[in-house]
N, C-alpha and C. Protein backbone atom coordinates (compact mmCIF):
# COMPACT_ATOMS: atom_id res chain seq x y z
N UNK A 1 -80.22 117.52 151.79
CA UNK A 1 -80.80 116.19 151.98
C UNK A 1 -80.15 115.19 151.05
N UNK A 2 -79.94 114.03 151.67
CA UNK A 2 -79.24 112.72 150.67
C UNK A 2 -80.74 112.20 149.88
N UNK A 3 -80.44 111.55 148.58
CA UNK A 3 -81.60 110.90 148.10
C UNK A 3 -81.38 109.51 148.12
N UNK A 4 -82.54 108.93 148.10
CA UNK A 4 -82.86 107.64 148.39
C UNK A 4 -83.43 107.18 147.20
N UNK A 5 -83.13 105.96 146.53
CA UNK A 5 -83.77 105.44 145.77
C UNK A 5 -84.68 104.17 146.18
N UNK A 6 -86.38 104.07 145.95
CA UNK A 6 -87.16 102.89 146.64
C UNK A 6 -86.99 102.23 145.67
N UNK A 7 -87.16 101.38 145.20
CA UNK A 7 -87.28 100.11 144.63
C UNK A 7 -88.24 99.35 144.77
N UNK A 8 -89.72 98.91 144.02
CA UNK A 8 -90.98 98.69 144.80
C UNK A 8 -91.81 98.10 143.26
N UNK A 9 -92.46 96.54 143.31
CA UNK A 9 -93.17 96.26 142.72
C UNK A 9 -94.42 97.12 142.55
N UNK A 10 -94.86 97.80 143.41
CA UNK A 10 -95.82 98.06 142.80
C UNK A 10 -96.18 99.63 144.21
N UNK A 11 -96.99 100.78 143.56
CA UNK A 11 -97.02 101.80 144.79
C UNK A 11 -98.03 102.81 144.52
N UNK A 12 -98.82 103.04 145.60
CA UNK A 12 -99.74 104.07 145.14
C UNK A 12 -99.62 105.41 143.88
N UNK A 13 -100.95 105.08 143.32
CA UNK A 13 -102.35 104.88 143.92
C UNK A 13 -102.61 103.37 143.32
N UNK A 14 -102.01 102.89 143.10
CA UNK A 14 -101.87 101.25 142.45
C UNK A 14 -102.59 100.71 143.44
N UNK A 15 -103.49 99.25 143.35
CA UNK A 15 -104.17 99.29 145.11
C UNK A 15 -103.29 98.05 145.62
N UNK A 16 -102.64 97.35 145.39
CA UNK A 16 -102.14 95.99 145.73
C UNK A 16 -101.62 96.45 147.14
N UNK A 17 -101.58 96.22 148.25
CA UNK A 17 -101.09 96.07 149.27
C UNK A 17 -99.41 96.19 149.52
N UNK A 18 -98.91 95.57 148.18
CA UNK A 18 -97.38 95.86 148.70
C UNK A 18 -96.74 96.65 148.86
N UNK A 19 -97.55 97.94 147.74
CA UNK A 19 -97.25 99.48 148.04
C UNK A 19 -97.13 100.27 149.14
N UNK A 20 -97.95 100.17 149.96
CA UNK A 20 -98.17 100.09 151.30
C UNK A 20 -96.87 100.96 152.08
N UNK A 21 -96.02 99.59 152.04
CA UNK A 21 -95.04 99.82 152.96
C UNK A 21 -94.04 100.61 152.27
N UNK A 22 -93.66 100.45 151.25
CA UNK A 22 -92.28 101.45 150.32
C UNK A 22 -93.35 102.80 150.42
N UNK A 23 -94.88 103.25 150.25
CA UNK A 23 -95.19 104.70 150.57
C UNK A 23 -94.81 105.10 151.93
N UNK A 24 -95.40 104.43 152.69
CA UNK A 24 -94.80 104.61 154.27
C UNK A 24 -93.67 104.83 154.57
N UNK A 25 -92.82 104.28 153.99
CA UNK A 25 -91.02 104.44 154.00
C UNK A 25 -91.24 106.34 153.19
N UNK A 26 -91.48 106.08 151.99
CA UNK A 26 -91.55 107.35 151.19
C UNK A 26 -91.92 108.73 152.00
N UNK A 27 -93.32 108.71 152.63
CA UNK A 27 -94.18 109.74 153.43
C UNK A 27 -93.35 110.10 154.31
N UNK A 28 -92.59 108.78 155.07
CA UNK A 28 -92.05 109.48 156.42
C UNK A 28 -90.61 109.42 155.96
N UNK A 29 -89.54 109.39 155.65
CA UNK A 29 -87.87 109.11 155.06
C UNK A 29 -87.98 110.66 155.42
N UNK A 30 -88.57 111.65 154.91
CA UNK A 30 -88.33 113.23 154.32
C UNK A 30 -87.78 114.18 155.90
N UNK A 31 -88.50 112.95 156.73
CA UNK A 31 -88.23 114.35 158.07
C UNK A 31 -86.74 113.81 158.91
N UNK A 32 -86.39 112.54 158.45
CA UNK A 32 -84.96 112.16 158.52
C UNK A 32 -83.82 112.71 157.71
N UNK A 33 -84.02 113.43 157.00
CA UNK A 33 -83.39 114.19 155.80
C UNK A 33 -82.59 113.09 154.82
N UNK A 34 -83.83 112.27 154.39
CA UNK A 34 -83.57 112.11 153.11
C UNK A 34 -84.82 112.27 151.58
N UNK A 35 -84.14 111.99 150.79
CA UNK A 35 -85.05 112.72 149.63
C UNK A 35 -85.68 111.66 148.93
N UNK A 36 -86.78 111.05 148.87
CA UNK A 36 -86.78 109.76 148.54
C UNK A 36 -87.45 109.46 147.05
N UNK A 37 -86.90 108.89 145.67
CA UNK A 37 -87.48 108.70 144.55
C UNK A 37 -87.95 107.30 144.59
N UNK A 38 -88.95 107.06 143.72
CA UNK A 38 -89.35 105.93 143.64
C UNK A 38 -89.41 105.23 142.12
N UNK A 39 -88.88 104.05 142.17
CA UNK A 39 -88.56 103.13 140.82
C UNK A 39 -89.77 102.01 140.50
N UNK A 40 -90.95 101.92 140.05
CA UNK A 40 -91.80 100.45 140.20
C UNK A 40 -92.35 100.18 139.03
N UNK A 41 -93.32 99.76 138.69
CA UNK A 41 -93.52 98.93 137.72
C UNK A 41 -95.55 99.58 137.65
N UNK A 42 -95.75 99.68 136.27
CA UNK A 42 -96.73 100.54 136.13
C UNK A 42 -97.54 99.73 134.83
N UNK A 43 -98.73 99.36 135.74
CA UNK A 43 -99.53 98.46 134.53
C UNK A 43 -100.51 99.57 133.56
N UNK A 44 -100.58 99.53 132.25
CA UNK A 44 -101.13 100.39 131.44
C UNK A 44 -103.02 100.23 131.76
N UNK A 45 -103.57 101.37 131.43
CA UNK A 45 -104.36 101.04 131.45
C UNK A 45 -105.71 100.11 130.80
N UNK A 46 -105.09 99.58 129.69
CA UNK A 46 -105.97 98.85 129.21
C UNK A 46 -105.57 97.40 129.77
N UNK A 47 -104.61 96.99 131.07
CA UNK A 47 -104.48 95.73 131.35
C UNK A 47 -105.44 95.63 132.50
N UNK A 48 -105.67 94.45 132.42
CA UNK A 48 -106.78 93.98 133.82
C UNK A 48 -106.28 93.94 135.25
N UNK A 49 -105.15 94.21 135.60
CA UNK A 49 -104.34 94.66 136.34
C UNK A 49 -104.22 96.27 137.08
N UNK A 50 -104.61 97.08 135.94
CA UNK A 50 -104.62 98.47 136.58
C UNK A 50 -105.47 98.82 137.30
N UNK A 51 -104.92 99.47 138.62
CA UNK A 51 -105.60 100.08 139.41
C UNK A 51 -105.20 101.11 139.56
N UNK A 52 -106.35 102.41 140.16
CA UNK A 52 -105.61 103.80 140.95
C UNK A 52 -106.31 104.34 142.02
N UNK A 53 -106.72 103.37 142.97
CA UNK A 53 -108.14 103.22 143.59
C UNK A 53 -106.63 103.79 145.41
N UNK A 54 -105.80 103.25 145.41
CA UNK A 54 -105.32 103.65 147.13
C UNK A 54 -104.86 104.98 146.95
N UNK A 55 -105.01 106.24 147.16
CA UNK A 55 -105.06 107.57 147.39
C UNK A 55 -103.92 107.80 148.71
N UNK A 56 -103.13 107.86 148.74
CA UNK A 56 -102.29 107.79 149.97
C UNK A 56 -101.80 109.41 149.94
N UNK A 57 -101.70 110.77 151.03
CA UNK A 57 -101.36 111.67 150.83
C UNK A 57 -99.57 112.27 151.45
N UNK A 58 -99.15 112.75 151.11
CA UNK A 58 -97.76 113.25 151.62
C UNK A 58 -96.62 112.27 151.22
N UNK A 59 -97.01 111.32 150.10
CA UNK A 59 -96.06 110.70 149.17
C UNK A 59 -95.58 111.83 148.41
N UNK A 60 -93.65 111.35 147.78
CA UNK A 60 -93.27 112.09 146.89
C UNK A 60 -93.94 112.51 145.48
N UNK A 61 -93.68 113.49 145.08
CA UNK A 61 -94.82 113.97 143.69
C UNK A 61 -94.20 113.36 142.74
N UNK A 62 -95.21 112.99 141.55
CA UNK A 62 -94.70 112.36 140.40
C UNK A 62 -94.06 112.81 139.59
N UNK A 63 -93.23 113.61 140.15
CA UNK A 63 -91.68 113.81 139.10
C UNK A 63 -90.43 112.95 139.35
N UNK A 64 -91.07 112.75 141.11
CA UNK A 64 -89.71 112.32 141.41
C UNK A 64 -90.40 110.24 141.95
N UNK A 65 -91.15 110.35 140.89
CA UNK A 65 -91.92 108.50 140.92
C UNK A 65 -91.59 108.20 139.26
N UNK A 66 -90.57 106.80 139.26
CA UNK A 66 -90.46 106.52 137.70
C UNK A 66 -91.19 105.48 137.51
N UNK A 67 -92.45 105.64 137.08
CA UNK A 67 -93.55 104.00 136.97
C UNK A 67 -92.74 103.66 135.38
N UNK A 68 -92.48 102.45 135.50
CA UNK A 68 -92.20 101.99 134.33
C UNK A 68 -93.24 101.09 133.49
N UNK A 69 -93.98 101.65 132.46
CA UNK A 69 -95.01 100.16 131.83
C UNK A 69 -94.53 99.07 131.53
N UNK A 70 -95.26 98.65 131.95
CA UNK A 70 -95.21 97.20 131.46
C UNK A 70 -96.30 95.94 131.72
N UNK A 71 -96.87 95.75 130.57
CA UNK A 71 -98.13 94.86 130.95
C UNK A 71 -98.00 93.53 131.14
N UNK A 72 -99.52 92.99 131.17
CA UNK A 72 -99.30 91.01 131.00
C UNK A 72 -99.09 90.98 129.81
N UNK A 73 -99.74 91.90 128.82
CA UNK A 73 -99.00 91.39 127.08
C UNK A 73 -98.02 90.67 127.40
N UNK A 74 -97.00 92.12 128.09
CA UNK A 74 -95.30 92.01 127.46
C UNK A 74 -94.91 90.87 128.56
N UNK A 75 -95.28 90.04 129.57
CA UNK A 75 -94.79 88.93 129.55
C UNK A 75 -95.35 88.12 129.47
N UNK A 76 -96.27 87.82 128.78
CA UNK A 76 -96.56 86.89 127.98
C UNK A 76 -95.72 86.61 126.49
N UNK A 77 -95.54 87.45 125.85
CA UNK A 77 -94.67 87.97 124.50
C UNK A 77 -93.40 87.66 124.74
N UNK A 78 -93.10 87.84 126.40
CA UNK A 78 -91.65 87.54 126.70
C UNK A 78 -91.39 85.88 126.62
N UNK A 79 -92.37 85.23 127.14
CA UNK A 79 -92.32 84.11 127.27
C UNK A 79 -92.69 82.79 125.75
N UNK A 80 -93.39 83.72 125.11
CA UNK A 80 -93.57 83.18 123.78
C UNK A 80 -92.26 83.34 122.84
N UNK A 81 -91.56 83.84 123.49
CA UNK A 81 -90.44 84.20 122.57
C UNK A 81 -88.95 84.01 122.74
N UNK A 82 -89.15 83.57 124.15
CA UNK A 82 -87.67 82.64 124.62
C UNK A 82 -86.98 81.67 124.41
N UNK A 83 -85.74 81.73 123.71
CA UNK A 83 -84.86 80.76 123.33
C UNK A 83 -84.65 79.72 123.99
N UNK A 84 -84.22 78.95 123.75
CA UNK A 84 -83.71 77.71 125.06
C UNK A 84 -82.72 78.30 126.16
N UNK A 85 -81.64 78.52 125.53
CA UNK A 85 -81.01 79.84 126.68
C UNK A 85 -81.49 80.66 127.55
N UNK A 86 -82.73 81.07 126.96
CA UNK A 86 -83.51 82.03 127.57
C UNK A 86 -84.12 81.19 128.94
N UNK A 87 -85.01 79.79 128.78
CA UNK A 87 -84.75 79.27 129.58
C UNK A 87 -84.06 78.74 130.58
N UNK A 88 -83.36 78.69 130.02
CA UNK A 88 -81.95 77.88 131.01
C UNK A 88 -81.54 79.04 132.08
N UNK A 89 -81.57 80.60 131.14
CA UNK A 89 -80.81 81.94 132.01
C UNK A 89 -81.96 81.48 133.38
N UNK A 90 -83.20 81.95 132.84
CA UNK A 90 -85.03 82.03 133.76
C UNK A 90 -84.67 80.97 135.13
N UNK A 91 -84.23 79.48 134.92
CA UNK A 91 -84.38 78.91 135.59
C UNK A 91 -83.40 79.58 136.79
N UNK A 92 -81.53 79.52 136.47
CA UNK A 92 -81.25 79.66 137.10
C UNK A 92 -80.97 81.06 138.13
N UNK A 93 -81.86 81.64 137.31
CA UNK A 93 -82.12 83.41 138.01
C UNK A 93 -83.59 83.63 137.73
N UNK A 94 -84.12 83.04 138.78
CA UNK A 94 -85.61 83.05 138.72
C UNK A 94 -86.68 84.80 138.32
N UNK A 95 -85.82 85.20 139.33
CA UNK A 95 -86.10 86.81 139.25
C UNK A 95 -86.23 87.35 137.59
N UNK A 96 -85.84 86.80 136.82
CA UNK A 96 -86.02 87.50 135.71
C UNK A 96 -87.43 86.63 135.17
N UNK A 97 -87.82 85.86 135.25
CA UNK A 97 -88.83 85.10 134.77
C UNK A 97 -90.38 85.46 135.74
N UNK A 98 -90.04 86.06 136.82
CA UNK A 98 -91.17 86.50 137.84
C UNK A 98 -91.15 87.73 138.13
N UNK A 99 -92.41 88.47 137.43
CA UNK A 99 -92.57 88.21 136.28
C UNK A 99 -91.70 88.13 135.14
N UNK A 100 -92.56 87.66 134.28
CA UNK A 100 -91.41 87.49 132.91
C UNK A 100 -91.12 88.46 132.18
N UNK A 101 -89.34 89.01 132.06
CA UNK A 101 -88.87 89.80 131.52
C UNK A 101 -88.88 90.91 132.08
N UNK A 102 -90.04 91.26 133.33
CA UNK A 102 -89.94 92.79 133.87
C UNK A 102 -88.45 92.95 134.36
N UNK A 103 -87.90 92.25 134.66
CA UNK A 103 -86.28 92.77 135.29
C UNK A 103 -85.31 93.65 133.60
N UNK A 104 -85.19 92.40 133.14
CA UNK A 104 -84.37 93.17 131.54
C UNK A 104 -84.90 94.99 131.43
N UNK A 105 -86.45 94.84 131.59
CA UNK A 105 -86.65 96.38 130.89
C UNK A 105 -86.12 97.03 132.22
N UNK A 106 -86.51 96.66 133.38
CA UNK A 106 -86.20 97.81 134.65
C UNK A 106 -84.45 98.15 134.46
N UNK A 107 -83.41 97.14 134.37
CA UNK A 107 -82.49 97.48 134.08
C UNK A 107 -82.24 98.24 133.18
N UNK A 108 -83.38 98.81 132.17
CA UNK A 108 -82.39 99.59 131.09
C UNK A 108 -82.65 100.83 131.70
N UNK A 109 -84.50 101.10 131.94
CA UNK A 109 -84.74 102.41 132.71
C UNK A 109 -84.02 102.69 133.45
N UNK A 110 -83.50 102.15 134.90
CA UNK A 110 -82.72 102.40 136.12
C UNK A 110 -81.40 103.04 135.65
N UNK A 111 -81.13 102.49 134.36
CA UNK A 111 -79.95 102.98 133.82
C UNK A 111 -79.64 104.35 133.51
N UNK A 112 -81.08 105.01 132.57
CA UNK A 112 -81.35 106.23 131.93
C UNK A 112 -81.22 106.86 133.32
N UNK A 113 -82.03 106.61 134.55
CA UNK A 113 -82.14 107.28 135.89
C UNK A 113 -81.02 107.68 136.49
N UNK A 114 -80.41 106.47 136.82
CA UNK A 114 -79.04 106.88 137.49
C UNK A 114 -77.87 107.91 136.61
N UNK A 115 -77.76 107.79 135.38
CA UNK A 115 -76.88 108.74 134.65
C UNK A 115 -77.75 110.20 134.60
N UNK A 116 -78.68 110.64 135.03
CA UNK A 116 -79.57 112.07 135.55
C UNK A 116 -79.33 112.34 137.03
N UNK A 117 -79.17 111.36 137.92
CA UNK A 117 -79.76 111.54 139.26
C UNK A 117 -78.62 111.28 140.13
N UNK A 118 -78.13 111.76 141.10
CA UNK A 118 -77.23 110.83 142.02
C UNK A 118 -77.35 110.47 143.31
N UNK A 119 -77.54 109.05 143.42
CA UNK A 119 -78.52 108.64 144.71
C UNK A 119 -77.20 108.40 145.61
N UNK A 120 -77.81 108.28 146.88
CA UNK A 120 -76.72 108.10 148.22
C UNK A 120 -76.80 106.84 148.87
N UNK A 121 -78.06 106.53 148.47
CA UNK A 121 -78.68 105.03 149.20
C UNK A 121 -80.20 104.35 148.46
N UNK A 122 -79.54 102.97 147.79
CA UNK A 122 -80.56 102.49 147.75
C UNK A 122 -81.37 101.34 148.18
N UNK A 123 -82.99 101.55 148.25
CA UNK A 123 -83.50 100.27 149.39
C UNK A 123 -84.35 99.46 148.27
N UNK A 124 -84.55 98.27 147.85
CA UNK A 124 -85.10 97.64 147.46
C UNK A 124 -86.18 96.66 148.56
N UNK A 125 -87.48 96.78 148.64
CA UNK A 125 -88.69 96.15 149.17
C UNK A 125 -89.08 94.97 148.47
N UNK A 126 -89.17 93.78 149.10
CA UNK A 126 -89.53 92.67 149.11
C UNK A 126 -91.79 92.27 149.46
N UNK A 127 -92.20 91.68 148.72
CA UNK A 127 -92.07 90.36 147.98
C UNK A 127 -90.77 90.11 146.78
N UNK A 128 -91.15 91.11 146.12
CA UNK A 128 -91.02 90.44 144.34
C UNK A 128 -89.54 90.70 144.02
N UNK A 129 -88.54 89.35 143.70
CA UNK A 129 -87.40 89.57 144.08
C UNK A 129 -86.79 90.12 142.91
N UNK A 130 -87.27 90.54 141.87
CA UNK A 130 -86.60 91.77 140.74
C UNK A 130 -85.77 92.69 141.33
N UNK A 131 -86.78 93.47 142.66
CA UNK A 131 -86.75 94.54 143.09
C UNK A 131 -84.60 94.74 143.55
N UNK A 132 -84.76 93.13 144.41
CA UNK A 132 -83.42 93.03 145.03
C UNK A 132 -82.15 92.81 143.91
N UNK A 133 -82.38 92.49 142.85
CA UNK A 133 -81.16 92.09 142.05
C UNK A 133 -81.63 93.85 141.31
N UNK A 134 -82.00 94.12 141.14
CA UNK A 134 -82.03 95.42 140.51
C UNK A 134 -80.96 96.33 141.08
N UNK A 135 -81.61 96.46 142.96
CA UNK A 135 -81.10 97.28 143.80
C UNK A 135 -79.38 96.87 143.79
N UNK A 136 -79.19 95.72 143.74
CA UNK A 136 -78.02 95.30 143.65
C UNK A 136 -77.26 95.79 142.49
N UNK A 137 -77.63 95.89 142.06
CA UNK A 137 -77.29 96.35 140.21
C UNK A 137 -76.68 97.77 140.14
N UNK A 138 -77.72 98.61 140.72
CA UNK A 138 -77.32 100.15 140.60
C UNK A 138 -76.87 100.05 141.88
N UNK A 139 -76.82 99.85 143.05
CA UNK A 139 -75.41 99.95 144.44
C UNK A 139 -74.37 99.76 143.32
N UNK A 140 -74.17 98.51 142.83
CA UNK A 140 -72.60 98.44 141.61
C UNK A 140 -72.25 99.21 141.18
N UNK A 141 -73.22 99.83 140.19
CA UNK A 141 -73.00 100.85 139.64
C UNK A 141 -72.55 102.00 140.22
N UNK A 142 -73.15 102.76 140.93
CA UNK A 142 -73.04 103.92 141.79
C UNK A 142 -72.29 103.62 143.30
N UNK A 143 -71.57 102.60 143.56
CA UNK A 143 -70.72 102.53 144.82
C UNK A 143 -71.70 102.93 146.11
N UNK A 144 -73.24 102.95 146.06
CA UNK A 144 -73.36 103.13 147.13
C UNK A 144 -73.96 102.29 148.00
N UNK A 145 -74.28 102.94 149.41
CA UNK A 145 -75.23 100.83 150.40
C UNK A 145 -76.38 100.64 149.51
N UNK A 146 -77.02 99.47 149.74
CA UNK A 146 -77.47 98.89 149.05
C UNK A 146 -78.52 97.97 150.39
N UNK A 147 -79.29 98.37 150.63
CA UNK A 147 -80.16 98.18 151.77
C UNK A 147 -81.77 97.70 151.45
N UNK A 148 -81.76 95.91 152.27
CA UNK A 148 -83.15 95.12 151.29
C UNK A 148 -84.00 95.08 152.39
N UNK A 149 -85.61 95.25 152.49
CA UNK A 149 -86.38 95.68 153.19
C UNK A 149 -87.20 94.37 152.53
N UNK A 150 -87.41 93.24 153.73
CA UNK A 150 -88.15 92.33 153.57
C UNK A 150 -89.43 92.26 154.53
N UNK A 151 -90.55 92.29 153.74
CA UNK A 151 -91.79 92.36 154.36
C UNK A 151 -92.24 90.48 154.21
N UNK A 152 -91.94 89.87 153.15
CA UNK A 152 -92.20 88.81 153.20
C UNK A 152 -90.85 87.90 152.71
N UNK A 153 -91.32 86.64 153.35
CA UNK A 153 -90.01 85.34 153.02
C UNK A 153 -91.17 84.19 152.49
N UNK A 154 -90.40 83.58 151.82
CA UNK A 154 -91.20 82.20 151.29
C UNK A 154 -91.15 81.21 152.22
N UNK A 155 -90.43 81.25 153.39
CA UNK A 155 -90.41 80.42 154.61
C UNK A 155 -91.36 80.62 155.52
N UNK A 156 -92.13 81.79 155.64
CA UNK A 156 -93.36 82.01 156.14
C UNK A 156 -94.67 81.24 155.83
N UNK A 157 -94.76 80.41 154.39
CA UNK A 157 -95.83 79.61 154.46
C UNK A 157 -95.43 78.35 154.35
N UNK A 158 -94.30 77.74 155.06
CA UNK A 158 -93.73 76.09 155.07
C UNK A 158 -94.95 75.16 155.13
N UNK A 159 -95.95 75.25 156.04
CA UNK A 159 -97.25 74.67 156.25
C UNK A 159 -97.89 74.75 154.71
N UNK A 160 -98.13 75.24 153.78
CA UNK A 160 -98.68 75.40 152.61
C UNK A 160 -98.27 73.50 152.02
N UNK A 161 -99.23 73.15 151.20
CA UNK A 161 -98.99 72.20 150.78
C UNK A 161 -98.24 72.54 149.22
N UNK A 162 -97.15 72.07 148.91
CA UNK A 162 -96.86 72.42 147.55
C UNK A 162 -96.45 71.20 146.46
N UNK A 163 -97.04 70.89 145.46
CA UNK A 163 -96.22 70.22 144.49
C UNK A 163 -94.64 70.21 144.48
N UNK A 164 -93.95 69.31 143.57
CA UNK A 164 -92.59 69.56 143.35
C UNK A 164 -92.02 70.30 142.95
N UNK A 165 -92.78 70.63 141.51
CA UNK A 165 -92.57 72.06 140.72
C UNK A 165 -92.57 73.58 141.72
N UNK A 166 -93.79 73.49 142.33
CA UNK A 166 -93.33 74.56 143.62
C UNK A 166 -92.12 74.47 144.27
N UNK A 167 -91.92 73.44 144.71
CA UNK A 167 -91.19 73.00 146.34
C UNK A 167 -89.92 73.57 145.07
N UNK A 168 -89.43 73.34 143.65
CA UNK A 168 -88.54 73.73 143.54
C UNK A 168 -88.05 75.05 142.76
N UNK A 169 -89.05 75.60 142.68
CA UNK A 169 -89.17 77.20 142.59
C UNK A 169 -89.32 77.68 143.64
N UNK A 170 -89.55 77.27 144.92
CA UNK A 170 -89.11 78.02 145.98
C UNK A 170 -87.90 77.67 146.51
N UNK A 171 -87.12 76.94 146.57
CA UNK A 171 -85.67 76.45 146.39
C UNK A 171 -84.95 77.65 145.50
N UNK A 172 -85.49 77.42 144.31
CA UNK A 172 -84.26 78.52 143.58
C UNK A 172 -84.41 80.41 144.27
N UNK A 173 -85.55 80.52 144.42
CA UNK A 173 -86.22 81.66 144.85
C UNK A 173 -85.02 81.83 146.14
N UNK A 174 -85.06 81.33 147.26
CA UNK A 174 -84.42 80.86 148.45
C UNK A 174 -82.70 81.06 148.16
N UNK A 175 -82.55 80.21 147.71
CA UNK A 175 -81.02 80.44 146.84
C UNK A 175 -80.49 81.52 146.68
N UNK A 176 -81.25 82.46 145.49
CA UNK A 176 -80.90 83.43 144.75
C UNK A 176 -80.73 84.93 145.85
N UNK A 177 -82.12 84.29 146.75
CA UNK A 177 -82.33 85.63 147.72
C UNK A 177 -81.05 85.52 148.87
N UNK A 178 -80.67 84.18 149.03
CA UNK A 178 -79.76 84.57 150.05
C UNK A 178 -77.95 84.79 149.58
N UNK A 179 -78.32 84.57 148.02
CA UNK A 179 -76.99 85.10 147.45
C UNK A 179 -76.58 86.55 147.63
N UNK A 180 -77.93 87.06 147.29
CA UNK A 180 -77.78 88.70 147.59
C UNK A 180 -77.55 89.24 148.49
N UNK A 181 -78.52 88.62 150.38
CA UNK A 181 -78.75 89.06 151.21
C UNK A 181 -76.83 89.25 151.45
N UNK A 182 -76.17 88.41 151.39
CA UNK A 182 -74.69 88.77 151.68
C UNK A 182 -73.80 89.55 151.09
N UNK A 183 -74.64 90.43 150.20
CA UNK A 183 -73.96 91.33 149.24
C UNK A 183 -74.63 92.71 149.68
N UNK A 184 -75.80 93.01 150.35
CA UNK A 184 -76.58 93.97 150.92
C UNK A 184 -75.67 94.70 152.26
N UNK A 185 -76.00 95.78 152.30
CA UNK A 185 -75.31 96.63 153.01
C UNK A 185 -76.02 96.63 154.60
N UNK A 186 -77.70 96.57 154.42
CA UNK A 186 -78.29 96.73 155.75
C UNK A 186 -79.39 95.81 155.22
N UNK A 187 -80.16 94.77 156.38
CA UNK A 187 -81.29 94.46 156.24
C UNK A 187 -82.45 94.97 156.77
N UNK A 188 -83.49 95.29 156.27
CA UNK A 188 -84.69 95.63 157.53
C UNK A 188 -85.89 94.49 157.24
N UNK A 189 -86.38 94.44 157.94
CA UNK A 189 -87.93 93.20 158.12
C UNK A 189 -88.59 93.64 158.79
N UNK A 190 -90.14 92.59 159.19
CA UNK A 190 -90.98 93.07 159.87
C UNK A 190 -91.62 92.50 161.01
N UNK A 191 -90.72 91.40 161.57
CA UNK A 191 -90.64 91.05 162.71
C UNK A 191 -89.59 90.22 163.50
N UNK A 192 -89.21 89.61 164.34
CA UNK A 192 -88.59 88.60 165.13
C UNK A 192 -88.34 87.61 164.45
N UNK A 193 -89.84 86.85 163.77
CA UNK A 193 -89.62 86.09 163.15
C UNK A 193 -88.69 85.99 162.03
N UNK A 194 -89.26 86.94 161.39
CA UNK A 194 -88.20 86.84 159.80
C UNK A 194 -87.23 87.56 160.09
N UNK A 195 -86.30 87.82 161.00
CA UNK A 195 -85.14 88.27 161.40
C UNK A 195 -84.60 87.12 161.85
N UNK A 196 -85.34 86.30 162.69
CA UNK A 196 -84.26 84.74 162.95
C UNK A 196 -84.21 83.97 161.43
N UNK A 197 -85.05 84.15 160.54
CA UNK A 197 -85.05 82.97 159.24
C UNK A 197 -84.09 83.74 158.72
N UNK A 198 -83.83 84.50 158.33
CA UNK A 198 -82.76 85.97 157.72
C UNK A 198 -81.16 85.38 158.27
């Protein structure tokens, strides 16, 4: 079997909804013959954030799931502690500032991972666009596709009323995502729609 690396803000038994779909990918990938690990982001338990409430069964076992901690402390701490540079980087690579600083630490983990493991294909899952510059990161590294699985676009709520400050954090957001999308090996989505905005 080839292994797969997911890439996923957040994944059972975590309850947020976005997990959802990277377990579903996970549960079922295995009878296609591939082997699938999972990379996400793991709130401790003393943050107001933790959950372990979605129970999902015939997901991969937690040897082969790397939750990485990381709380609201640490970006908050991240953000109390940023240089002007630091700003300037945030603005124009939004992804590292949403949340703040979780990208820097995922890059070092992903790092320790990949020099243990050798993946064949990796998919990074959308909302949270860390996930995609990450995935991009180790494809570099490891020469292999590099395949982004968008469940949501920020063009899906145009009707939303937004301030400026929004209207231009979703601009850079927009930007950044379609810098990548042309560097990605395969796209997948989850309907018609966001395949014509794509």
């Amino acid at each position: 079997m080839k292994r797969i690396l997911l890439i996923c803000s957040t994944f059972p038994p975590h309850k947020y909804v976005g997990g959802l779909r990277p377990a579903m990918f996970s549960k079922y990938l295995k009878y296609y013959g591939w082997d699938p690990y999972i990379l996400t982001r793991q709130y401790p338990q003393e943050d107001p954030k933790y959950s372990q409430e979605m129970k999902i069964y015939g997901i991969p076992s937690e040897d082969k799931i790397f939750r990485i901690i990381y709380s609201s402390y640490n970006e908050r701490e991240y953000i109390e502690n940023r240089s002007l540079m630091g700003i300037v980087h945030d603005f124009l690579k939004p992804e590292y500032s949403n949340p703040p600083g979780l990208l820097s630490v995922m890059i070092k983990n992903a790092q320790k991972i990949i020099n243990n493991i050798k993946f064949d294909l990796v998919i990074s899952t959308v909302p949270d666009q860390w996930t995609i510059v990450l995935g991009h990161h180790i494809s570099n590294i490891l020469d292999i596709p590099f395949v982004i699985d968008f469940r949501d676009l920020e063009e899906q709520v145009s009707g939303m009323k937004r301030g400026i400050r929004q209207q231009l954090q979703v601009l850079r957001f927009i930007i950044r995502r379609n810098y990548f999308i042309k560097r990605a090996s395969m796209i997948i989505t989850v309907s018609k729609y966001h395949k014509d905005i794509l």
